[in-house]
PDB file of N, CA and C in Angstrom:
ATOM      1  N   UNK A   1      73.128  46.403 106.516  1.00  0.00           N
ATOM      2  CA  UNK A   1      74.427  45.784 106.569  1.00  0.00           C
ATOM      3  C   UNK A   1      75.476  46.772 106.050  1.00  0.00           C
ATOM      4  N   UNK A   2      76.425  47.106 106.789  1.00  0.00           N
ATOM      5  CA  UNK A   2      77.735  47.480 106.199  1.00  0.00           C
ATOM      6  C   UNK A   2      78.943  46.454 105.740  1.00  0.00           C
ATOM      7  N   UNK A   3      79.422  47.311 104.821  1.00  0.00           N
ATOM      8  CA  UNK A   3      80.921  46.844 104.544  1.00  0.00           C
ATOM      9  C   UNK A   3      81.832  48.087 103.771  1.00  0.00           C
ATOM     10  N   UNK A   4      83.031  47.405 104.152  1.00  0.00           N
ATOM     11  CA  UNK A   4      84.145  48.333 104.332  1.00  0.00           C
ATOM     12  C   UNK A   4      84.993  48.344 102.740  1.00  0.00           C
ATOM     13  N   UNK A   5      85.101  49.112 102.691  1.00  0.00           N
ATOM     14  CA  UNK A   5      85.747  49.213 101.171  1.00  0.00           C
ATOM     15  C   UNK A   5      86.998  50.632 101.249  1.00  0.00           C
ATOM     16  N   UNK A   6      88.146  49.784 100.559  1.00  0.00           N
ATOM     17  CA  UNK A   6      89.607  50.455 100.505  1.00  0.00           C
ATOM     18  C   UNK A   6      89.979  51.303  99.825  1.00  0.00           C
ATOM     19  N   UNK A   7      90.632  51.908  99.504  1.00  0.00           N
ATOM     20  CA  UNK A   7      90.827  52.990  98.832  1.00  0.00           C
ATOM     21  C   UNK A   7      92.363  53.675  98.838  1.00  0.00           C
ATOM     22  N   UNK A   8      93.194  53.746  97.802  1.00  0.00           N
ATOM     23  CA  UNK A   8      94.520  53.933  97.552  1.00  0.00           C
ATOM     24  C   UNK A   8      94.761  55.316  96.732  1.00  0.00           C
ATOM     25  N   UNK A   9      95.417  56.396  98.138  1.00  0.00           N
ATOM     26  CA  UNK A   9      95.463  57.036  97.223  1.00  0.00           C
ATOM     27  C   UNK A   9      96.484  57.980  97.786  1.00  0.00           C
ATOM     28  N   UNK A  10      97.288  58.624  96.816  1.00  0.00           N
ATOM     29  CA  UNK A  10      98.621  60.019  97.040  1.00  0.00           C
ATOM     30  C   UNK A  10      98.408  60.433  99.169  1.00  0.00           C
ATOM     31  N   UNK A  11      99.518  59.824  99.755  1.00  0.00           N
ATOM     32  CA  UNK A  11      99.755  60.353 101.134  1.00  0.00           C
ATOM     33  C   UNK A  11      99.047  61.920 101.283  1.00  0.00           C
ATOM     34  N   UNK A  12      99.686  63.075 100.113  1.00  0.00           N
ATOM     35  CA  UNK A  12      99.717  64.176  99.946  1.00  0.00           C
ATOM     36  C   UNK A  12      98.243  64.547  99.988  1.00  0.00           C
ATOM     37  N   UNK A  13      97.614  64.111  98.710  1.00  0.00           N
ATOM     38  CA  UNK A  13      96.199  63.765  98.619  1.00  0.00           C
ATOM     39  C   UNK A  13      95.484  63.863  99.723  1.00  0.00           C
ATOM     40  N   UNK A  14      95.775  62.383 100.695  1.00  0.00           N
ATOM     41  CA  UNK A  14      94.689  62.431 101.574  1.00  0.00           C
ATOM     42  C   UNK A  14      95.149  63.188 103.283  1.00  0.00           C
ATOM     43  N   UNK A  15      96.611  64.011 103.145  1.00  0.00           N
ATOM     44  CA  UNK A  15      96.345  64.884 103.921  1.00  0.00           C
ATOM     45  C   UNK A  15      95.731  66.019 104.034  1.00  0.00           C
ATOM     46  N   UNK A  16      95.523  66.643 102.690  1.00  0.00           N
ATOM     47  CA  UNK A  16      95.172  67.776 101.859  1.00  0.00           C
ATOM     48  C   UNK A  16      93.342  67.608 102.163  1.00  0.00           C
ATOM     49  N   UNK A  17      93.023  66.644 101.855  1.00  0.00           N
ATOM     50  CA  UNK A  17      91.684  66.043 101.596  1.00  0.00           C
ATOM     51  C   UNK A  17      91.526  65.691 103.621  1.00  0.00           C
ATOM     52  N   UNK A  18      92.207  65.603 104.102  1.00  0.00           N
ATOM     53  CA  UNK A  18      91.869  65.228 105.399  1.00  0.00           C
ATOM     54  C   UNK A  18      91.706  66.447 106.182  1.00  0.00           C
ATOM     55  N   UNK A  19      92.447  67.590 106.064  1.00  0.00           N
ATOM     56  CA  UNK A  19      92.548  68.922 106.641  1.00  0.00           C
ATOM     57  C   UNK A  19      91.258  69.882 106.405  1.00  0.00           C
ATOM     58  N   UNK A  20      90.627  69.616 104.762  1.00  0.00           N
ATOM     59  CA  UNK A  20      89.568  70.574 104.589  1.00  0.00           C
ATOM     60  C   UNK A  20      88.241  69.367 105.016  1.00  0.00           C
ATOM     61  N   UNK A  21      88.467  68.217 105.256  1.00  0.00           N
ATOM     62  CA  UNK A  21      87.321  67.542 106.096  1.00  0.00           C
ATOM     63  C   UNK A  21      87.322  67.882 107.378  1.00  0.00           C
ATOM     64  N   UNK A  22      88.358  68.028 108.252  1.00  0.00           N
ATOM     65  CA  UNK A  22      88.542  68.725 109.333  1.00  0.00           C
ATOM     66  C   UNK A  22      88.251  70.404 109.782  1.00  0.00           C
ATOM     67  N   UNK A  23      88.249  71.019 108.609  1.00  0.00           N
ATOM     68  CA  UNK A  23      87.467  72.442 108.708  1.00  0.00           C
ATOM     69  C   UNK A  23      86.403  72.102 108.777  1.00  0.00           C
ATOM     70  N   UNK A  24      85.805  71.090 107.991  1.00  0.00           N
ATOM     71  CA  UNK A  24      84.239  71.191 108.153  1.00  0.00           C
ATOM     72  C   UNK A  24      83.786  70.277 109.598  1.00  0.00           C
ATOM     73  N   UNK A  25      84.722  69.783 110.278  1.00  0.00           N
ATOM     74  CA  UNK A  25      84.333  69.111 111.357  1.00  0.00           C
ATOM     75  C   UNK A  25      83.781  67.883 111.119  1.00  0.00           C
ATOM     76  N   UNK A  26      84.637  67.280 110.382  1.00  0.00           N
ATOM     77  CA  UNK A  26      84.086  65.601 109.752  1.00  0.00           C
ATOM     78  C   UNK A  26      85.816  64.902 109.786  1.00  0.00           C
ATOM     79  N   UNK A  27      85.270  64.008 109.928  1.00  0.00           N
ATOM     80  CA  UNK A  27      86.823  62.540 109.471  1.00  0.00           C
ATOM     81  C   UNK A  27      86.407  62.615 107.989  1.00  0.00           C
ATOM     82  N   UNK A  28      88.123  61.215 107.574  1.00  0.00           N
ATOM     83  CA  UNK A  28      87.566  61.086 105.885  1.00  0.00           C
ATOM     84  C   UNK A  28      86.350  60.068 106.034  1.00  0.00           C
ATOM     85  N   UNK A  29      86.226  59.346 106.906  1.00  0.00           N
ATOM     86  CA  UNK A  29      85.187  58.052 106.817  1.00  0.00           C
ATOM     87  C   UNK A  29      84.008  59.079 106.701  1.00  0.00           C
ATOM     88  N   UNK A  30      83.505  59.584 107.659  1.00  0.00           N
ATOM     89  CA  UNK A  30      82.464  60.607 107.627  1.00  0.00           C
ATOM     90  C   UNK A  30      82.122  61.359 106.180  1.00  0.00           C
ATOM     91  N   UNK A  31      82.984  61.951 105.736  1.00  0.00           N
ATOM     92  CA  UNK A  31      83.152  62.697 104.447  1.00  0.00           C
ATOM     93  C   UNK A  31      82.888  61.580 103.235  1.00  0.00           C
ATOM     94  N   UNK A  32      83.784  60.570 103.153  1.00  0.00           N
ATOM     95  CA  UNK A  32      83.319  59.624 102.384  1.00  0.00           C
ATOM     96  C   UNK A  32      81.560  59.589 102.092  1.00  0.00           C
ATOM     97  N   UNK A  33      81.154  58.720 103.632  1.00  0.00           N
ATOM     98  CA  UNK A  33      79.810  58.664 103.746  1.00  0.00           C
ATOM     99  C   UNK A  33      78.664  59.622 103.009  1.00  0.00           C
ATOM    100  N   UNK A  34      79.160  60.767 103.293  1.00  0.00           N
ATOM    101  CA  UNK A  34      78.117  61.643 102.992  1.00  0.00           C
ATOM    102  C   UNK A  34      78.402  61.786 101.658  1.00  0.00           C
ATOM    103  N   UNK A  35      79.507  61.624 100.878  1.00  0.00           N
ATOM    104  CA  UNK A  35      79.821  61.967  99.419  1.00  0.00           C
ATOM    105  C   UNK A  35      79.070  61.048  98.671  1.00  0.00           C
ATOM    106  N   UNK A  36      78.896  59.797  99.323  1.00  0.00           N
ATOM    107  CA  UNK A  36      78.374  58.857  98.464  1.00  0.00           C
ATOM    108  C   UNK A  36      76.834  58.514  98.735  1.00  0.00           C
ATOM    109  N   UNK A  37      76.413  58.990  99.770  1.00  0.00           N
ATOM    110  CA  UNK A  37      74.656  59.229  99.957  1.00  0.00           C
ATOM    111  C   UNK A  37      74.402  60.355  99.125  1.00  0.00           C
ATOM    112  N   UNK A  38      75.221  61.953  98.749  1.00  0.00           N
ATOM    113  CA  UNK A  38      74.661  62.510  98.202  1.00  0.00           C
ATOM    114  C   UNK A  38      74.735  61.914  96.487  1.00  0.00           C
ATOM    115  N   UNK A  39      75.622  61.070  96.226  1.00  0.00           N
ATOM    116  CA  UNK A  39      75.838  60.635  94.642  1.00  0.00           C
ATOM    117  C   UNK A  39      74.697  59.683  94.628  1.00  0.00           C
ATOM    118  N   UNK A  40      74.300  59.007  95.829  1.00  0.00           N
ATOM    119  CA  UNK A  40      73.156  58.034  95.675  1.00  0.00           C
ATOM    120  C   UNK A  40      71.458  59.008  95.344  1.00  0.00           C
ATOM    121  N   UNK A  41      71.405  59.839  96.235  1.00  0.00           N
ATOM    122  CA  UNK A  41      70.824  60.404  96.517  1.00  0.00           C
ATOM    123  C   UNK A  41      69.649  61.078  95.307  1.00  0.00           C
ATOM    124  N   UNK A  42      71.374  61.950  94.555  1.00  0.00           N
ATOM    125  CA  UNK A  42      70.826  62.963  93.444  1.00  0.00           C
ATOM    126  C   UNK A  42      71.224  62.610  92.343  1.00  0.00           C
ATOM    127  N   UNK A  43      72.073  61.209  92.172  1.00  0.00           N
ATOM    128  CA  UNK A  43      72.051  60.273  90.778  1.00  0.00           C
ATOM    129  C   UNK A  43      73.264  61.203  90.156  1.00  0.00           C
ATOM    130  N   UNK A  44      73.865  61.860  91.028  1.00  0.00           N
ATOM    131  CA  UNK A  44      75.114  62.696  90.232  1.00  0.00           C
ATOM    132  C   UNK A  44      76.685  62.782  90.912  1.00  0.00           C
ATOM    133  N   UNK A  45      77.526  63.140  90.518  1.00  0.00           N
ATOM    134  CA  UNK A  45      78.700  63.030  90.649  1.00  0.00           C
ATOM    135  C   UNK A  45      79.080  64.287  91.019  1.00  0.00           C
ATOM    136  N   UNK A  46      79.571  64.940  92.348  1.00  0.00           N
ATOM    137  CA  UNK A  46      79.330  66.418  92.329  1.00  0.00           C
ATOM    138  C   UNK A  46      80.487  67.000  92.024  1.00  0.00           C
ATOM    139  N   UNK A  47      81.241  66.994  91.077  1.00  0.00           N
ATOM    140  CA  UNK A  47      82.643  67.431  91.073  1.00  0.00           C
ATOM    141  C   UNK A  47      82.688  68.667  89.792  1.00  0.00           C
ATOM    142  N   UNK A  48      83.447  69.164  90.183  1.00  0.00           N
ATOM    143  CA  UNK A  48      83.402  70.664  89.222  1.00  0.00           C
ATOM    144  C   UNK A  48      85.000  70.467  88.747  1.00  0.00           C
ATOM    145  N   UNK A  49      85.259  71.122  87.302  1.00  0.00           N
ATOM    146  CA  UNK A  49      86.261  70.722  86.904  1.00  0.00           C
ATOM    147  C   UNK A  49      87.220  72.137  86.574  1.00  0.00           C
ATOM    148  N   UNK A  50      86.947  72.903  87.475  1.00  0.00           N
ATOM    149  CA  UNK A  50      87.578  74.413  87.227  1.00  0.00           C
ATOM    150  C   UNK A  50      87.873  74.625  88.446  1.00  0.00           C
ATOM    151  N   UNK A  51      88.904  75.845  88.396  1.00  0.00           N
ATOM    152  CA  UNK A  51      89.351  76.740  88.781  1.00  0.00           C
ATOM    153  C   UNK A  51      88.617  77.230  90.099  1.00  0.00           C
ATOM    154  N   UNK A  52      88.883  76.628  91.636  1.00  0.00           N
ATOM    155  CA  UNK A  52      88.045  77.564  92.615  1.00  0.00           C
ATOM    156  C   UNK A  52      88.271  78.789  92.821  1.00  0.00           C
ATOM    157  N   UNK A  53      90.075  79.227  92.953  1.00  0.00           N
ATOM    158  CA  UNK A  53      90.575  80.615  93.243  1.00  0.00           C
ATOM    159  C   UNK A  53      91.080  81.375  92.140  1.00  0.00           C
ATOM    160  N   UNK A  54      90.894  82.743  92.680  1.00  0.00           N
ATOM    161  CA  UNK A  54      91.076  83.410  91.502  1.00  0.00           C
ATOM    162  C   UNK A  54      92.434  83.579  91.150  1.00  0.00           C
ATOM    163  N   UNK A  55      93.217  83.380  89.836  1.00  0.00           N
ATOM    164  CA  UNK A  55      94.077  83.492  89.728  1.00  0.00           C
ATOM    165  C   UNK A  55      94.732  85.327  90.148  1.00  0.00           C
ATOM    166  N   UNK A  56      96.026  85.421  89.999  1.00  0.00           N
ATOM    167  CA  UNK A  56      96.650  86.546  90.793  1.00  0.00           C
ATOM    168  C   UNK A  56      95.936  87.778  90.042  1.00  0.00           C
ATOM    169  N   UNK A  57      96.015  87.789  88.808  1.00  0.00           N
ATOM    170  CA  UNK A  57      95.058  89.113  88.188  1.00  0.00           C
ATOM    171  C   UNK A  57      94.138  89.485  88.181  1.00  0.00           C
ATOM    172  N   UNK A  58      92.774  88.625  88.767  1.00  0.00           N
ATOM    173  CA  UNK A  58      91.948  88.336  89.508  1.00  0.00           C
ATOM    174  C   UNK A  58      91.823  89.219  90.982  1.00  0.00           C
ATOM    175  N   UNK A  59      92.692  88.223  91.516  1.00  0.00           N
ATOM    176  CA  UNK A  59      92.805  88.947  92.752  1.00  0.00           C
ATOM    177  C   UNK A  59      93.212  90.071  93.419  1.00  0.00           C
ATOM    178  N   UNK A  60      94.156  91.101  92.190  1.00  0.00           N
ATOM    179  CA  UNK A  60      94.398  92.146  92.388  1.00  0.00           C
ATOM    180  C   UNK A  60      92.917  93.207  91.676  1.00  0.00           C
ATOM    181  N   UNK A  61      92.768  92.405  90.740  1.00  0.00           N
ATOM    182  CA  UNK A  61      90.968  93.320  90.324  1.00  0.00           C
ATOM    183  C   UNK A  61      90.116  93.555  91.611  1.00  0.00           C
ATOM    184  N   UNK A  62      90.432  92.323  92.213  1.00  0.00           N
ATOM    185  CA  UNK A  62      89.186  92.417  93.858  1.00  0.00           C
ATOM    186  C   UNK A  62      89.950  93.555  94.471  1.00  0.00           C
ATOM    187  N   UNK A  63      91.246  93.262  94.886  1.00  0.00           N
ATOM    188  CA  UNK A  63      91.828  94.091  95.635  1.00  0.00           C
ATOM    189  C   UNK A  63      91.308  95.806  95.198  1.00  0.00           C
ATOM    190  N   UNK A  64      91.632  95.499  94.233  1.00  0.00           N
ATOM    191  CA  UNK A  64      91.251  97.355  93.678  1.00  0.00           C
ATOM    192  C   UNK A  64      89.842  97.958  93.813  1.00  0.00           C
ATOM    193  N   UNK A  65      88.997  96.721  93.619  1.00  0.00           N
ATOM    194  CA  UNK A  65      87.579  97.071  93.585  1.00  0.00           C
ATOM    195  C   UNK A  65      87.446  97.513  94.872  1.00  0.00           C
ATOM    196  N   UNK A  66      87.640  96.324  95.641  1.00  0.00           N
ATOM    197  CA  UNK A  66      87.685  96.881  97.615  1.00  0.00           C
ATOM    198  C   UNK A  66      87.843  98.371  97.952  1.00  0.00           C
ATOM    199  N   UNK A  67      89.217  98.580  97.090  1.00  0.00           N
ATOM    200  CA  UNK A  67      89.678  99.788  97.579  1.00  0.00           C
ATOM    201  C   UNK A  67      89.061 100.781  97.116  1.00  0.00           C
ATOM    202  N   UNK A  68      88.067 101.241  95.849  1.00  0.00           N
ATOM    203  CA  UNK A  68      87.373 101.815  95.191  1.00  0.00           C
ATOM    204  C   UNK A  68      86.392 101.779  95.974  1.00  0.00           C
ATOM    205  N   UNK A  69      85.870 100.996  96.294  1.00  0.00           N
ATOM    206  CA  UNK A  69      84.317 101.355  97.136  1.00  0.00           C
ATOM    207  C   UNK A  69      84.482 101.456  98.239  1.00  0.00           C
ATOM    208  N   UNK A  70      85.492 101.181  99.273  1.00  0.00           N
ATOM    209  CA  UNK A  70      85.952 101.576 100.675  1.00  0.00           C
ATOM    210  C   UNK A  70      86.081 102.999 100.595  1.00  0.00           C
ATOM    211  N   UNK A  71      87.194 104.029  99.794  1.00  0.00           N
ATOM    212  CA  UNK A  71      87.289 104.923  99.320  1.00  0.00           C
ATOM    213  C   UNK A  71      86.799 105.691  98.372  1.00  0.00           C
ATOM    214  N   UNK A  72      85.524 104.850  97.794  1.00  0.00           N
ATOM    215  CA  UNK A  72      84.193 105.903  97.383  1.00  0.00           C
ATOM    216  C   UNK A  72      85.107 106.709  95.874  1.00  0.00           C
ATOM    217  N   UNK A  73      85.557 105.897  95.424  1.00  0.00           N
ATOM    218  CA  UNK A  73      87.119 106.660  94.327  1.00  0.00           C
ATOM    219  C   UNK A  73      85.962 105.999  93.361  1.00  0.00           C
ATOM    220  N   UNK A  74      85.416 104.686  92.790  1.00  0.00           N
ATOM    221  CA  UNK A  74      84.781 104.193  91.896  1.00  0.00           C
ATOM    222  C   UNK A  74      84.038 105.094  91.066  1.00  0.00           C
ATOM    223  N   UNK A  75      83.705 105.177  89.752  1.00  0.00           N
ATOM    224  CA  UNK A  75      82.503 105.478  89.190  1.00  0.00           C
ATOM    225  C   UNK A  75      81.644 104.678  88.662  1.00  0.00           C
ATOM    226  N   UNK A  76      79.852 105.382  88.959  1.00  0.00           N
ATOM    227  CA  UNK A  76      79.156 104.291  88.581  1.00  0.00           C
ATOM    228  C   UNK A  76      78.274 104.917  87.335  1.00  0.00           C
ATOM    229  N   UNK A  77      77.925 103.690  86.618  1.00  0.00           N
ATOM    230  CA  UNK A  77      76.883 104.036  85.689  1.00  0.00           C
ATOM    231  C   UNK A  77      75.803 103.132  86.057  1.00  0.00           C
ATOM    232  N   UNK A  78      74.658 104.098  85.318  1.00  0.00           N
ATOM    233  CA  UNK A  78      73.182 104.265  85.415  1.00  0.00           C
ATOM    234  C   UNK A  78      72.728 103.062  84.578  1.00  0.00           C
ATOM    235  N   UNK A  79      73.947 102.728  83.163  1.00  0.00           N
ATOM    236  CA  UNK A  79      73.614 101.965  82.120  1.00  0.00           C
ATOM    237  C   UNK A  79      73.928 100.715  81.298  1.00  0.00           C
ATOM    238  N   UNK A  80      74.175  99.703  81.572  1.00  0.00           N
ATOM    239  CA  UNK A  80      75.178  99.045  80.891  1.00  0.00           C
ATOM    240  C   UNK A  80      75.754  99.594  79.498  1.00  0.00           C
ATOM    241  N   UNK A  81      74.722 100.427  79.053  1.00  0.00           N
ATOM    242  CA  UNK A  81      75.384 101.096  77.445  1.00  0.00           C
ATOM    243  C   UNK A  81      76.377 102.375  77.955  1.00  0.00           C
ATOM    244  N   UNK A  82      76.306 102.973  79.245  1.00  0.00           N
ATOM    245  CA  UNK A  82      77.062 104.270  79.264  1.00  0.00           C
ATOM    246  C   UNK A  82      78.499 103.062  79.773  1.00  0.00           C
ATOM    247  N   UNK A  83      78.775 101.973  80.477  1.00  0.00           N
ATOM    248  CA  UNK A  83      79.651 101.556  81.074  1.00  0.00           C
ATOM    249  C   UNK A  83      80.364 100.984  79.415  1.00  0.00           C
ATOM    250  N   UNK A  84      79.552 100.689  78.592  1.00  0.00           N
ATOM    251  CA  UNK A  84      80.043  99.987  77.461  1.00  0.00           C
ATOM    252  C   UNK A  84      80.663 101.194  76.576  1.00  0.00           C
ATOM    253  N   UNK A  85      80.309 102.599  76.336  1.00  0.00           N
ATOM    254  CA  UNK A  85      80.485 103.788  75.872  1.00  0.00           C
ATOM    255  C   UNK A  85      82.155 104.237  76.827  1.00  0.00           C
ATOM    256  N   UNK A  86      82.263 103.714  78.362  1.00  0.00           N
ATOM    257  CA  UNK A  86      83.168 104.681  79.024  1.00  0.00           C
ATOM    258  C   UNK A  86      84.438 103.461  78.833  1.00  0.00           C
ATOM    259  N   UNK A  87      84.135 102.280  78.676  1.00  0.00           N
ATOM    260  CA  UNK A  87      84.915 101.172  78.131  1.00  0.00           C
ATOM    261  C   UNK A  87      85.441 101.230  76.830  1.00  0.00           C
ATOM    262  N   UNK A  88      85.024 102.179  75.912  1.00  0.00           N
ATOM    263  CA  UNK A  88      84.970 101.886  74.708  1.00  0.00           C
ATOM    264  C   UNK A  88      84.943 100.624  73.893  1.00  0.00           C
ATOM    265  N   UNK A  89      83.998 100.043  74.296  1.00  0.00           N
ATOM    266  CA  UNK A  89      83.410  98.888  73.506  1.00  0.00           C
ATOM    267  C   UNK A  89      82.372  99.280  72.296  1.00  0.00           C
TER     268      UNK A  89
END
């Protein structure tokens, strides 16, 4: 047996929430569904309470790293103690 149950929530919200169900090639009903078979499922709540993207200082570290190993500019160590020695830690 089914039944239908409502749900109130921020316009903003559930366009936001409707667009990355749509990358994955699901509706919200669909997405719902599966959110709540997997909470049935594995007796857990799957929500993470951090940070997905990297903030901007972050992302310029990637940027640089990219460019270091594209351009072979990087140096590597052999050791975590020589990287901790060239860090001065």
């Amino acid at each position: 047996m089914s039944v239908s149950y409502a749900l109130r929530v921020d316009e903003k919200l559930k366009e936001e929430v409707s667009a990355v169900a749509e990358y994955y090639g699901l509706d919200l009903a669909t997405m719902t569904r599966a959110l709540w078979s997997q909470i049935a499922r594995t007796k857990r709540i799957p929500l993470e309470f951090s940070d997905e993207e990297p903030n901007e200082e972050s992302l310029e570290a990637i940027r640089q790293t990219r460019e270091m190993i594209q351009n072979s500019t990087g140096k590597a160590y052999a050791t975590a103690e020589e990287l901790s020695d060239a860090l001065g830690i």
